[in-house]
N, C-alpha and C. Protein backbone atom coordinates (compact mmCIF):
# COMPACT_ATOMS: atom_id res chain seq x y z
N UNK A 1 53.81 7.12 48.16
CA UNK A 1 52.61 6.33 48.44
C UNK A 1 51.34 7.16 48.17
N UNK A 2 51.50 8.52 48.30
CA UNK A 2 50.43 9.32 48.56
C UNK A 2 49.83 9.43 46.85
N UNK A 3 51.14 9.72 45.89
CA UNK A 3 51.03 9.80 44.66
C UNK A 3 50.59 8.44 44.08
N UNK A 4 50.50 7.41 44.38
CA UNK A 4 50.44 6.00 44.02
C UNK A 4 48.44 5.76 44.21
N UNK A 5 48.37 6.08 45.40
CA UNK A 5 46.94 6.19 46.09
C UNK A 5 46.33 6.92 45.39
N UNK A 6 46.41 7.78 44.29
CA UNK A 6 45.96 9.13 43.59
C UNK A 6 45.81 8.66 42.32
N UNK A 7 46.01 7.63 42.00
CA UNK A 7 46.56 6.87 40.48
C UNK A 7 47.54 7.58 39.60
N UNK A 8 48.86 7.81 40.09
CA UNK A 8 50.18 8.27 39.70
C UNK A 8 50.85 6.92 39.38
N UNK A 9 51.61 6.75 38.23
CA UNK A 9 51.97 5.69 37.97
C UNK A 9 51.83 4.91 36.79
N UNK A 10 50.71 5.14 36.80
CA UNK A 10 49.93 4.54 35.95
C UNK A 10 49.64 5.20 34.82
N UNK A 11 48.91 4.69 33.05
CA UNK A 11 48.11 5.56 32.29
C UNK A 11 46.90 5.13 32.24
N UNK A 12 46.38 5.95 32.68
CA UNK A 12 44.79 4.80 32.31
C UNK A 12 43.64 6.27 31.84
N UNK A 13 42.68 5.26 31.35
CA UNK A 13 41.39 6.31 30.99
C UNK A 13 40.30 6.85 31.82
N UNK A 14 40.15 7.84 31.78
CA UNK A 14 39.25 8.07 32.74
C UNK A 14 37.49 8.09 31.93
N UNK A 15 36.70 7.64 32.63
CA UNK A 15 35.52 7.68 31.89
C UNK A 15 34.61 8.77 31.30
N UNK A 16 35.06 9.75 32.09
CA UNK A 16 33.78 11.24 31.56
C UNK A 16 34.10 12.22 32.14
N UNK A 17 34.08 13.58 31.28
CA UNK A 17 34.19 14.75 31.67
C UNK A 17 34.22 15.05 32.90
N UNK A 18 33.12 14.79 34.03
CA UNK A 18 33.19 14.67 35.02
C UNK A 18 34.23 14.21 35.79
N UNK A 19 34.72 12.93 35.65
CA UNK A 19 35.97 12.11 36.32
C UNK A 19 36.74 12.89 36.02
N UNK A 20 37.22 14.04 34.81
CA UNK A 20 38.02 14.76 34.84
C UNK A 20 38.45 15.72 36.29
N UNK A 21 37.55 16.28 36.33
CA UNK A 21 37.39 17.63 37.26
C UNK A 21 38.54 16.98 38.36
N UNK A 22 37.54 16.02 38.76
CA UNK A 22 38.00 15.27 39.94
C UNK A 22 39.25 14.88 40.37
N UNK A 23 39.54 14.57 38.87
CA UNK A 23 41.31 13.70 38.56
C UNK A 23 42.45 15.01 38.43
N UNK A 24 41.91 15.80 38.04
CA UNK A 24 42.81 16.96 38.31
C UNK A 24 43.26 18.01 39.12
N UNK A 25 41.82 17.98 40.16
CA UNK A 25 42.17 18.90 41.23
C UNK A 25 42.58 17.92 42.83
N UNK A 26 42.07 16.70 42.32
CA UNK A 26 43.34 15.98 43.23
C UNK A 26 45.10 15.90 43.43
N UNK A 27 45.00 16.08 42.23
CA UNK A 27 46.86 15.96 41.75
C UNK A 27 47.12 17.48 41.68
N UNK A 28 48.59 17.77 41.71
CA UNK A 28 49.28 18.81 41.40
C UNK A 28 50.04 19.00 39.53
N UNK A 29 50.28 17.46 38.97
CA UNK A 29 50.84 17.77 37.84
C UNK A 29 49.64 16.82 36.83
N UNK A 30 49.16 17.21 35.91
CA UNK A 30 48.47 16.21 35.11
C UNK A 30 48.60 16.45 33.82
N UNK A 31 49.24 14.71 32.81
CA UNK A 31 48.67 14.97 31.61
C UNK A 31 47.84 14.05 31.42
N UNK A 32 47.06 15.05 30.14
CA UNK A 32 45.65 14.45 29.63
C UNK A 32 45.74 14.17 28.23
N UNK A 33 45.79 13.50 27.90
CA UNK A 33 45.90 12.62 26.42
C UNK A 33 44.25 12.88 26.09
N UNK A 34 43.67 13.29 24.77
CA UNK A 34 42.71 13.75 24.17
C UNK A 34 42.62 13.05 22.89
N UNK A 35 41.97 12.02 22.89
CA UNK A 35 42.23 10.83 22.26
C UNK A 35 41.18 10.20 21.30
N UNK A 36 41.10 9.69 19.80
CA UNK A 36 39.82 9.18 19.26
C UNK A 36 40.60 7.74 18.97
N UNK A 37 39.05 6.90 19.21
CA UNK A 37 40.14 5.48 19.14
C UNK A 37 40.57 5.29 17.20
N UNK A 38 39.60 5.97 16.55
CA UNK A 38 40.24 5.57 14.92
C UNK A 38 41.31 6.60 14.27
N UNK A 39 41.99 6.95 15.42
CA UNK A 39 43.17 7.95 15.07
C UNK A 39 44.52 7.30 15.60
N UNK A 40 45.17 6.72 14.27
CA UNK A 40 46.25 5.98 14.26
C UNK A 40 47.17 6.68 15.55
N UNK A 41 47.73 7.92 14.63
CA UNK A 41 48.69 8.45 16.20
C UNK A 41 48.37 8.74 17.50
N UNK A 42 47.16 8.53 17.98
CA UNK A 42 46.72 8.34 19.52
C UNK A 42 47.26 7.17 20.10
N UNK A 43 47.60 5.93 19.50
CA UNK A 43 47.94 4.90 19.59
C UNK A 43 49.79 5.13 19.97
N UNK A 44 50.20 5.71 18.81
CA UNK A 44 51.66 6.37 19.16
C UNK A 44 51.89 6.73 20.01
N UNK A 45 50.99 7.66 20.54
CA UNK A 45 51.05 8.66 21.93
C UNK A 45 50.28 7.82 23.29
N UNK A 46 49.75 6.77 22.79
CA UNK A 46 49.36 5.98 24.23
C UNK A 46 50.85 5.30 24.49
N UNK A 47 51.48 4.60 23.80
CA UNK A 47 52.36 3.77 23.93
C UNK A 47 53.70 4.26 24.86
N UNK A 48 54.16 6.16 24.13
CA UNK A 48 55.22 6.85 24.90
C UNK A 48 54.69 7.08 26.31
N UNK A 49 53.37 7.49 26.60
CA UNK A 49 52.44 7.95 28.07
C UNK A 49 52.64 7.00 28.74
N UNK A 50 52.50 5.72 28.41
CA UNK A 50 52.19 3.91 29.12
C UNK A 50 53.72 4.14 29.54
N UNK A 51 55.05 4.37 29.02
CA UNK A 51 56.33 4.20 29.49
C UNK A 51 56.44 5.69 30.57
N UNK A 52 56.31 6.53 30.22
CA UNK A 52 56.31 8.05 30.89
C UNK A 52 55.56 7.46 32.16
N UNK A 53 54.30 7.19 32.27
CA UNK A 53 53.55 7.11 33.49
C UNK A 53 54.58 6.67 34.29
N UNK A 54 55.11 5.40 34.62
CA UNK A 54 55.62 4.63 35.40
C UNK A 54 56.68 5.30 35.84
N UNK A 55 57.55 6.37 34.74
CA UNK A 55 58.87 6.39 35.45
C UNK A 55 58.39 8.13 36.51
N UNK A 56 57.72 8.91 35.60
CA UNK A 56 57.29 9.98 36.20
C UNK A 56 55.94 9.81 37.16
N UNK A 57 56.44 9.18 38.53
CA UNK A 57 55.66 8.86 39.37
C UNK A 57 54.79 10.35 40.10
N UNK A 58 55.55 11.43 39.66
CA UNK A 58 55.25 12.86 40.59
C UNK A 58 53.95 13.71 39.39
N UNK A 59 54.03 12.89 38.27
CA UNK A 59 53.06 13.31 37.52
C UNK A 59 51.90 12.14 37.47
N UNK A 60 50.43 12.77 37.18
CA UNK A 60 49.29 11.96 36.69
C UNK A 60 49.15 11.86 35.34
N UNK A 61 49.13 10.80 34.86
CA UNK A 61 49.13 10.33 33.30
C UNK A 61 47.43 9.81 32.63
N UNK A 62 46.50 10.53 32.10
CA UNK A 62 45.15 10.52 32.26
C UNK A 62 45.10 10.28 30.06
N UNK A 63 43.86 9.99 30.26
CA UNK A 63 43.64 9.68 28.68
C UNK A 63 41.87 10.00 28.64
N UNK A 64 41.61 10.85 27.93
CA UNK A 64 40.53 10.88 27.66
C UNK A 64 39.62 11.22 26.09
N UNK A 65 38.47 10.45 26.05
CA UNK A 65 38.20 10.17 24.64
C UNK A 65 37.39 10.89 23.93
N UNK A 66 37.64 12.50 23.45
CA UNK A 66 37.52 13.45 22.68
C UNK A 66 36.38 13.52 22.37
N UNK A 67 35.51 12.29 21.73
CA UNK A 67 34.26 12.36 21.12
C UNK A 67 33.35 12.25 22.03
N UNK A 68 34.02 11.75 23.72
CA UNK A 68 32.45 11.73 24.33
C UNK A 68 32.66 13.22 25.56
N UNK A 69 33.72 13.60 25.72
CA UNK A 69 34.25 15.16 26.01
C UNK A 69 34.27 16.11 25.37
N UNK A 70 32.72 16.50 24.76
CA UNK A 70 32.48 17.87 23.75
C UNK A 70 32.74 18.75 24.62
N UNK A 71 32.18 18.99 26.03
CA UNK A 71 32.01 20.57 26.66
C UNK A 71 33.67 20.48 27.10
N UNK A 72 34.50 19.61 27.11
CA UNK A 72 35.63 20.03 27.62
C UNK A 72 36.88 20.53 26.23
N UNK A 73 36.47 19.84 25.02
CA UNK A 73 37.02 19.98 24.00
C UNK A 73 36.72 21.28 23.69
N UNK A 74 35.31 21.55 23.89
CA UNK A 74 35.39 23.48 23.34
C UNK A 74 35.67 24.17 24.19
N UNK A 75 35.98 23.55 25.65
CA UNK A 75 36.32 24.52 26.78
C UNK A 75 37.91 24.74 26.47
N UNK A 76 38.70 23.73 26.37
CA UNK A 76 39.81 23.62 26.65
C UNK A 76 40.46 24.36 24.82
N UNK A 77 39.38 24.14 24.02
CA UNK A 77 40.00 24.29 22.58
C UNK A 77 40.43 23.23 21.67
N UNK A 78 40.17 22.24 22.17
CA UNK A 78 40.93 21.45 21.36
C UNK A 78 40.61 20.73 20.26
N UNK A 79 41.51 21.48 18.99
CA UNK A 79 40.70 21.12 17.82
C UNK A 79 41.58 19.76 17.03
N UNK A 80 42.76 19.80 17.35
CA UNK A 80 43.04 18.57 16.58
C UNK A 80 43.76 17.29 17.77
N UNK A 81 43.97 15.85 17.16
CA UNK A 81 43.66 14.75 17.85
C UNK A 81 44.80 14.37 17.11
N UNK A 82 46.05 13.68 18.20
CA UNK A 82 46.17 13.72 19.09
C UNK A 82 46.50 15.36 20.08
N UNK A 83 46.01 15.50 21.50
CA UNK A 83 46.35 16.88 22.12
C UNK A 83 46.55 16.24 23.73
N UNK A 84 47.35 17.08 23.98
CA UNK A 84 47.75 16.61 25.23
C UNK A 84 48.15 17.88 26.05
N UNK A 85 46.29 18.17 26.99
CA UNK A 85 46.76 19.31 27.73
C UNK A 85 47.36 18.90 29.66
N UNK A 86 48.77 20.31 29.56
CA UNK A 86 49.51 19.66 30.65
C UNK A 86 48.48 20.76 31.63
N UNK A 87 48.38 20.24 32.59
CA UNK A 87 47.67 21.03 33.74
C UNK A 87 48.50 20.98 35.28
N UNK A 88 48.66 22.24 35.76
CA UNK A 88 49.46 22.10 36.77
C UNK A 88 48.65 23.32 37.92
N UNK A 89 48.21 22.44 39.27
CA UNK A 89 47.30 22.98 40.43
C UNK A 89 45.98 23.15 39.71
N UNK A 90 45.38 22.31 38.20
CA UNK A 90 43.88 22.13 38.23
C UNK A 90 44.13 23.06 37.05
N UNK A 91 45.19 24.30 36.65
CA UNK A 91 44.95 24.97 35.31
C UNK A 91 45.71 24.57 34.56
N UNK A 92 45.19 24.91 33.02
CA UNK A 92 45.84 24.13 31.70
C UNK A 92 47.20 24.85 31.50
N UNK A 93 48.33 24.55 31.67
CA UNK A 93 49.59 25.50 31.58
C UNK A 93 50.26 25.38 29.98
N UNK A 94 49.55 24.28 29.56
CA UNK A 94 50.60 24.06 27.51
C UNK A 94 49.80 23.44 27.32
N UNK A 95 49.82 22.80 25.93
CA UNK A 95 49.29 22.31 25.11
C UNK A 95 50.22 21.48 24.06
N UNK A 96 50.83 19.76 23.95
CA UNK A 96 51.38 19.24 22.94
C UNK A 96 50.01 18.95 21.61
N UNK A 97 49.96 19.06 20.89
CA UNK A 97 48.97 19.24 19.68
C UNK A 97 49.41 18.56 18.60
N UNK A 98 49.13 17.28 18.52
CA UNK A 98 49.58 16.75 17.39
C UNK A 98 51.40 16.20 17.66
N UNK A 99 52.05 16.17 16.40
CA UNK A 99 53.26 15.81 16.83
C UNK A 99 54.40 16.69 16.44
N UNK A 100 53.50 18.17 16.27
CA UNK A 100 54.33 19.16 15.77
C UNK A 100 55.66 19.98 16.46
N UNK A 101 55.61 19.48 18.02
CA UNK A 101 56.63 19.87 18.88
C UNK A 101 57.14 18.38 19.03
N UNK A 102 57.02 17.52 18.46
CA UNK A 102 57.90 16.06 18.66
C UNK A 102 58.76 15.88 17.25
N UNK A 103 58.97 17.06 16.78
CA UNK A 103 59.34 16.40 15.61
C UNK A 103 58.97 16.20 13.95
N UNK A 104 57.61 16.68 14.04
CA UNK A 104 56.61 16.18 13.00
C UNK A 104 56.66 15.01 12.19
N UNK A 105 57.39 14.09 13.42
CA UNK A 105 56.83 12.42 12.52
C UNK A 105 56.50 11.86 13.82
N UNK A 106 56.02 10.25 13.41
CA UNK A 106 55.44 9.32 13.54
C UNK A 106 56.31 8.71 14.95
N UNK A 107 57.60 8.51 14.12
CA UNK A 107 58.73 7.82 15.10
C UNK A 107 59.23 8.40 16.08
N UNK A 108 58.47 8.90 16.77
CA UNK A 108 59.47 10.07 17.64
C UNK A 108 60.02 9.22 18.46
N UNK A 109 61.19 9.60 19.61
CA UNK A 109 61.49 9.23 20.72
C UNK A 109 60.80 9.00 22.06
N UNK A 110 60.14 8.39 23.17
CA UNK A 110 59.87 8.46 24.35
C UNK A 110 60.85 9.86 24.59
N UNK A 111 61.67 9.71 24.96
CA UNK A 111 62.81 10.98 25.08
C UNK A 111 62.36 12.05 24.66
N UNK A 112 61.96 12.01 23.43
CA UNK A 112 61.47 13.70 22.94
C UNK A 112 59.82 14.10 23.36
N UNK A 113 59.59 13.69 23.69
CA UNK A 113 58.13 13.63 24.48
C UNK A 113 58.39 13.74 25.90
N UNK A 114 59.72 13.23 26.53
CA UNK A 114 59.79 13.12 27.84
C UNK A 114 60.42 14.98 28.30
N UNK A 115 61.48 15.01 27.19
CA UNK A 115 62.25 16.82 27.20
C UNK A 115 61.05 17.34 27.07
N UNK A 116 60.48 17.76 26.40
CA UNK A 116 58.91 18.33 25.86
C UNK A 116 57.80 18.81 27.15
N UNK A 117 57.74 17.14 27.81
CA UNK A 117 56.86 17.79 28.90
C UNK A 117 58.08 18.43 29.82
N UNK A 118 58.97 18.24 30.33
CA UNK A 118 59.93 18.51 31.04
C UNK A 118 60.19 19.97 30.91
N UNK A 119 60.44 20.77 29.55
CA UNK A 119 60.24 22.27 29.16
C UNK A 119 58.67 22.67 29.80
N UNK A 120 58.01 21.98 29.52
CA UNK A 120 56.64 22.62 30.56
C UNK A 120 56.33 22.48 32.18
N UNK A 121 57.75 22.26 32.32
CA UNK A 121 57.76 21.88 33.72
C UNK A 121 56.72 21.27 34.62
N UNK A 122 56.35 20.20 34.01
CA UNK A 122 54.74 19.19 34.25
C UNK A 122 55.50 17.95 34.77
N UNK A 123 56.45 17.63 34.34
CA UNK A 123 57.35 16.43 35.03
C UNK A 123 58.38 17.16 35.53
N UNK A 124 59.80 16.47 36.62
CA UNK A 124 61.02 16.47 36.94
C UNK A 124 61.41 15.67 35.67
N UNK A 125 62.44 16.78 35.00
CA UNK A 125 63.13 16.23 34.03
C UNK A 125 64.41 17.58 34.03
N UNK A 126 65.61 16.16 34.35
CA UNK A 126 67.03 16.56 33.94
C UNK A 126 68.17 16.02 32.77
């Protein structure tokens, strides 16, 4: 319930750099989807996150939109789109970058995205 109250569960966007801070040092596990809306595979990677959120209730599933998050994009580094930094107790612990640890295509699995964060120990995954 506590994780539910926190917006665990769910994927949704958060509006601004700011809402970041906030959204992460509330939670213990967070991913952040780093996202431009005219970048086909962000769309890919919303779709596996939208299924991930729901089942990985112990993680926060966050999306945020790259072009209006400059000071966090040069804070965090992040130069290419799609990036998905995992943060665990508020610090950035990995980095998925593109779809070069999924595989390097298009079609990946939910599954191989789900092992992936699971090796970064950001979700419970057996």
């Amino acid at each position: 319930k506590e994780w539910l109250s926190k917006g665990h569960g769910e994927y949704r966007e958060i509006p601004s750099e700011r809402d970041f801070f906030q959204e992460v040092k509330e939670s213990k596990n967070v991913v952040c989807h780093f996202y431009r809306d005219t970048t086909f595979r962000c769309q890919i990677m919303d779709k596996h996150l939208t299924v991930l959120a729901k089942k990985h209730v112990e993680t926060k599933f966050l999306k945020l939109n790259a072009e209006k998050s400059p000071f966090l994009c040069e804070r965090l580094r992040i130069k290419v789109i799609p990036t998905l930094a995992l943060l665990k107790d508020g610090k950035t612990q990995d980095y998925i970058v593109g779809f070069t640890d999924l595989g390097n295509t298009d079609d990946f699995t939910t599954e191989v995205l789900e092992w992936r964060l699971g090796c970064a120990a950001i979700i419970n995954y057996r």
